[in-house]
C-alpha atoms as a PDB file:
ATOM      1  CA  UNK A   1     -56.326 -54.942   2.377  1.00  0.00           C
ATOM      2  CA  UNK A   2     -58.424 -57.797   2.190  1.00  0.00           C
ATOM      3  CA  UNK A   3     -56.285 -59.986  -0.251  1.00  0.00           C
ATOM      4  CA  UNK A   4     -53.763 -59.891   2.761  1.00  0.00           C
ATOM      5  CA  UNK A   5     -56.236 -60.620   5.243  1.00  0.00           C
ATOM      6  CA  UNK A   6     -57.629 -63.398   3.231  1.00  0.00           C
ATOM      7  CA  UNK A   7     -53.796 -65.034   2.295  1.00  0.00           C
ATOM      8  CA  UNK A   8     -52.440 -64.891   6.106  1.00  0.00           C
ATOM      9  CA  UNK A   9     -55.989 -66.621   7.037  1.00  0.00           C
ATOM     10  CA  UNK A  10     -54.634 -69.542   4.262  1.00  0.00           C
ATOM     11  CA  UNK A  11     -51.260 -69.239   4.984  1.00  0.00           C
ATOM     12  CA  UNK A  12     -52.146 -70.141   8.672  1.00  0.00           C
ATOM     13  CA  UNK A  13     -54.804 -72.718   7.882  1.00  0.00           C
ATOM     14  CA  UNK A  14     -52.157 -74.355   5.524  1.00  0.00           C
ATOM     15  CA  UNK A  15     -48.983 -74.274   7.954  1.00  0.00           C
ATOM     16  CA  UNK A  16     -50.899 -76.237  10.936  1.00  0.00           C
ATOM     17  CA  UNK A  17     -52.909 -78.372   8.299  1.00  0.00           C
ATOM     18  CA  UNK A  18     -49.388 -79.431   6.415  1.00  0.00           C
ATOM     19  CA  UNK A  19     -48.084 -80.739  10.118  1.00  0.00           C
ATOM     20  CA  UNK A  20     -50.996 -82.051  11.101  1.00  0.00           C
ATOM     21  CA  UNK A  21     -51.254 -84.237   8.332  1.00  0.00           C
ATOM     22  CA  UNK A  22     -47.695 -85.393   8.547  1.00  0.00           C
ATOM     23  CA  UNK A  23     -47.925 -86.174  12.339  1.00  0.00           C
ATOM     24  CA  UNK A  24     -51.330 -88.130  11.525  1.00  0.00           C
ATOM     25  CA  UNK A  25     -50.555 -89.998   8.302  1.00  0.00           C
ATOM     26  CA  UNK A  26     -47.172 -90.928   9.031  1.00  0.00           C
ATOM     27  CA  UNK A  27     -47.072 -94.705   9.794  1.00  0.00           C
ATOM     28  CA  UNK A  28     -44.397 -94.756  12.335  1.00  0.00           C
ATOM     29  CA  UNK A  29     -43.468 -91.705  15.095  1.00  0.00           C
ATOM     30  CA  UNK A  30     -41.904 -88.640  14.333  1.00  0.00           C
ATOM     31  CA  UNK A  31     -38.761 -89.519  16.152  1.00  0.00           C
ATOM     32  CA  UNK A  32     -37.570 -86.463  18.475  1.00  0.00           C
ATOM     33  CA  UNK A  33     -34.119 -85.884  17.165  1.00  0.00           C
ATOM     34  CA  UNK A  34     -32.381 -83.959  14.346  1.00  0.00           C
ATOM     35  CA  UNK A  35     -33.922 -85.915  11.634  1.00  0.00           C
ATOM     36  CA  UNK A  36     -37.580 -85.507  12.962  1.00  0.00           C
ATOM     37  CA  UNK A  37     -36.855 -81.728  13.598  1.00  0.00           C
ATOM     38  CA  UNK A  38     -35.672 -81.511   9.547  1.00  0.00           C
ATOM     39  CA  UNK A  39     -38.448 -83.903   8.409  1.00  0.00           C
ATOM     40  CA  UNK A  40     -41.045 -81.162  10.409  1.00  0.00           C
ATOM     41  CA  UNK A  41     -39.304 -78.196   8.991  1.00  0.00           C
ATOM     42  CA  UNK A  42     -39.231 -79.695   5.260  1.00  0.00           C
ATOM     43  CA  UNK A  43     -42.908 -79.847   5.652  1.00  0.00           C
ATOM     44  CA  UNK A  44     -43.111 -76.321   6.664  1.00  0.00           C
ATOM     45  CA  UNK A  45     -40.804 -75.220   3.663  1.00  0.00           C
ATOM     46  CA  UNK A  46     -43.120 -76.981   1.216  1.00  0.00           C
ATOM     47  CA  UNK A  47     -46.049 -75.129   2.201  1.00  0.00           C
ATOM     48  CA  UNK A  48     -44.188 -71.708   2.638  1.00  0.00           C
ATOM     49  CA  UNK A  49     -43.067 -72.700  -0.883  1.00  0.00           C
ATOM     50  CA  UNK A  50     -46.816 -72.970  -2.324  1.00  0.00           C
ATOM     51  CA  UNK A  51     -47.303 -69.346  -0.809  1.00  0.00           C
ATOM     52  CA  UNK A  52     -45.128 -68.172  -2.896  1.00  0.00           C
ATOM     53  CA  UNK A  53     -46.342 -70.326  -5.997  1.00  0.00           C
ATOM     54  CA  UNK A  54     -50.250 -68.807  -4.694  1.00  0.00           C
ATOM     55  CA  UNK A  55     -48.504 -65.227  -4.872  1.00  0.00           C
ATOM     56  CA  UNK A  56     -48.875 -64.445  -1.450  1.00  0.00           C
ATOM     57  CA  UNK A  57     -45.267 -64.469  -0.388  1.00  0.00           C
ATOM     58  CA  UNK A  58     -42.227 -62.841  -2.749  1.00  0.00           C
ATOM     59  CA  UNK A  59     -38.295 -62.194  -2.364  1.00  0.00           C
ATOM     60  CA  UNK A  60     -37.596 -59.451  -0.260  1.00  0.00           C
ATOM     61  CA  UNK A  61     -35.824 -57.712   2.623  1.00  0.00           C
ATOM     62  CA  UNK A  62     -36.411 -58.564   6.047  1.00  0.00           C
ATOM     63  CA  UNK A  63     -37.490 -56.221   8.408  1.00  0.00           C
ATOM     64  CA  UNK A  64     -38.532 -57.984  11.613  1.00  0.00           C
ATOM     65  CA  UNK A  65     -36.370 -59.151  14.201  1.00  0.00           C
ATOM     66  CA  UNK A  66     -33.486 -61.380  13.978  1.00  0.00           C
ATOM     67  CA  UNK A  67     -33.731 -65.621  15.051  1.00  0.00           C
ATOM     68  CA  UNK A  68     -31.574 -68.097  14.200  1.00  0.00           C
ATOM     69  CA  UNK A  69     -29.222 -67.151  11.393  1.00  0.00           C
ATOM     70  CA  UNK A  70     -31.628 -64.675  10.251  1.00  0.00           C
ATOM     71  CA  UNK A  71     -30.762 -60.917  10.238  1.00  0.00           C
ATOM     72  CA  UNK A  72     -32.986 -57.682  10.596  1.00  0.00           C
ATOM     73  CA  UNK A  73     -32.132 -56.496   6.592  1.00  0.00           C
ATOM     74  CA  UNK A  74     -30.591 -59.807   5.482  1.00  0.00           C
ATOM     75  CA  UNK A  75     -32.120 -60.606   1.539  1.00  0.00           C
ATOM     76  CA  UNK A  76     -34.391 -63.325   1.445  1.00  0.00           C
ATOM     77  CA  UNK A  77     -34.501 -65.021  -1.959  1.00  0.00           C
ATOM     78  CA  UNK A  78     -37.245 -67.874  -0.926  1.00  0.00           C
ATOM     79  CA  UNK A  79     -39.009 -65.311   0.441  1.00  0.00           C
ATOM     80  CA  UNK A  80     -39.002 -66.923   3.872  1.00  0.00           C
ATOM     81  CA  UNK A  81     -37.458 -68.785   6.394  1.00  0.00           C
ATOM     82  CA  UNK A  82     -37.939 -71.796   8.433  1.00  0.00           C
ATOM     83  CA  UNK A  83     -35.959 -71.962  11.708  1.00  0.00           C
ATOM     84  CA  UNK A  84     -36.514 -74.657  14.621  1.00  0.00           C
ATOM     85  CA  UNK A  85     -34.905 -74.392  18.208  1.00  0.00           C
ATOM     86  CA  UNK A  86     -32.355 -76.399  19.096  1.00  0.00           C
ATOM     87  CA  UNK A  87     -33.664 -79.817  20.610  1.00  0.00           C
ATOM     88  CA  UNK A  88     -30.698 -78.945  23.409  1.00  0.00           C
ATOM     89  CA  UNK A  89     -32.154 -75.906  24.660  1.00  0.00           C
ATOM     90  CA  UNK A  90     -35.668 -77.729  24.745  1.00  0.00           C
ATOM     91  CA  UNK A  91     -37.202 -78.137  28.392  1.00  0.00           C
ATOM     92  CA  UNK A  92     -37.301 -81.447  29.568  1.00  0.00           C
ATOM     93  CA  UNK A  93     -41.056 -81.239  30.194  1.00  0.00           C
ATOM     94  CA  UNK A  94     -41.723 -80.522  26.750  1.00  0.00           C
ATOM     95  CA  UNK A  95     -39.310 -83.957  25.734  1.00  0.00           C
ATOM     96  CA  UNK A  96     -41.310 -85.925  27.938  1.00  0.00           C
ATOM     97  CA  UNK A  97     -45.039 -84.282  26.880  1.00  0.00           C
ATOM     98  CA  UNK A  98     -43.326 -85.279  23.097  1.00  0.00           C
ATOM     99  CA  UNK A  99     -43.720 -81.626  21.772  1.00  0.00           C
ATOM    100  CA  UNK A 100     -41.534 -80.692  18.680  1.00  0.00           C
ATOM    101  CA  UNK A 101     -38.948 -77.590  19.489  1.00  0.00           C
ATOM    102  CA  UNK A 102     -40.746 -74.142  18.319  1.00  0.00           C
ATOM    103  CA  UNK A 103     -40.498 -72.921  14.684  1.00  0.00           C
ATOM    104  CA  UNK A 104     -39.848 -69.890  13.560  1.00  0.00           C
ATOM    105  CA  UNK A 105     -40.719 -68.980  10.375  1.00  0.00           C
ATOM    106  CA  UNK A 106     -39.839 -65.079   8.705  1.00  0.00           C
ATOM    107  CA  UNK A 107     -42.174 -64.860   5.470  1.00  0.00           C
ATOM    108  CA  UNK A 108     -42.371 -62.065   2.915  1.00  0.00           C
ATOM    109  CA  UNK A 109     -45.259 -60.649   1.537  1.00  0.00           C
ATOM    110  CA  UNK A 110     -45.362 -60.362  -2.221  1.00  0.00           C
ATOM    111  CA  UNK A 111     -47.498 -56.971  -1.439  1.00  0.00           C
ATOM    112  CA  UNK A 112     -49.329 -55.563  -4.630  1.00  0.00           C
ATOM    113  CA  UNK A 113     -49.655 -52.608  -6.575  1.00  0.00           C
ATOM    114  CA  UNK A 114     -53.091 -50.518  -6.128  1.00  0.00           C
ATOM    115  CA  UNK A 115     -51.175 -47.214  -8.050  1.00  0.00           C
ATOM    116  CA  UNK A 116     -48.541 -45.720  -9.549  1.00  0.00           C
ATOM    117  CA  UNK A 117     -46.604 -42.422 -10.434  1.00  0.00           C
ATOM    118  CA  UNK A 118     -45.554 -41.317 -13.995  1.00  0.00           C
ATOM    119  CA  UNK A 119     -43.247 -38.852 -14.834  1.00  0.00           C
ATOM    120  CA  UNK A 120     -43.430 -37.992 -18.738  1.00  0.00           C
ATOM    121  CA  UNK A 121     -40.884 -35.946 -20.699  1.00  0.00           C
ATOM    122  CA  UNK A 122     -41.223 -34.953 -23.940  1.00  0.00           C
ATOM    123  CA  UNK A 123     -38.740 -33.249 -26.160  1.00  0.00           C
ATOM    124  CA  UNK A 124     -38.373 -31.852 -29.778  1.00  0.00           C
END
């Protein structure tokens, strides 16, 4: 459906856009430790959050494969979740080129409703 189509194209657009403008308005570094690793995945949370606000994402099951603490059929209530790899199991190369550990992030689609069954009963 094209609503989809259209909201992952946004959702996308907004995730690297939201980074992207905190790597390149931030006055200092983004240092590469546990804080800067939160700070990065706070950003990502905020603009998960707006897909929900835009009605793209919605609370839900999860059905995809498990990372981090995340569970194939765990609830979630956000309707995502933001994950980061540990800055421990990062490969040295990618400490010295200054790249940020990978995010994962498991979002729910709100879906929508195109149709609908009704049963009637009537009784006298």
């Amino acid at each position: 459906f094209f609503d989809e189509i259209h909201g992952l194209d946004w959702y996308q657009n907004h995730l690297e856009t939201a980074l992207f403008n905190l790597y390149y308005t931030n006055t200092t570094k983004i240092p590469q430790t546990g804080a800067g690793v939160n700070r990065q995945c706070a950003v990502l949370e905020r603009a998960c959050q707006q897909g929900v606000t835009n009605g793209l994402l919605g609370p839900g099951r999860w059905n995809g494969d498990s990372f981090g603490v995340l569970s194939t059929g765990d609830y979630l209530s956000k309707a995502f979740y933001v994950f980061a790899n540990s800055l421990d199991d990062q490969p040295q190369s990618e400490r010295e080129g200054r790249k940020a550990p990978v995010f994962q992030i498991a979002s729910k689609l709100a879906g929508a409703t195109h149709f609908a069954d009704v049963l009637v009963a009537v009784n006298r």
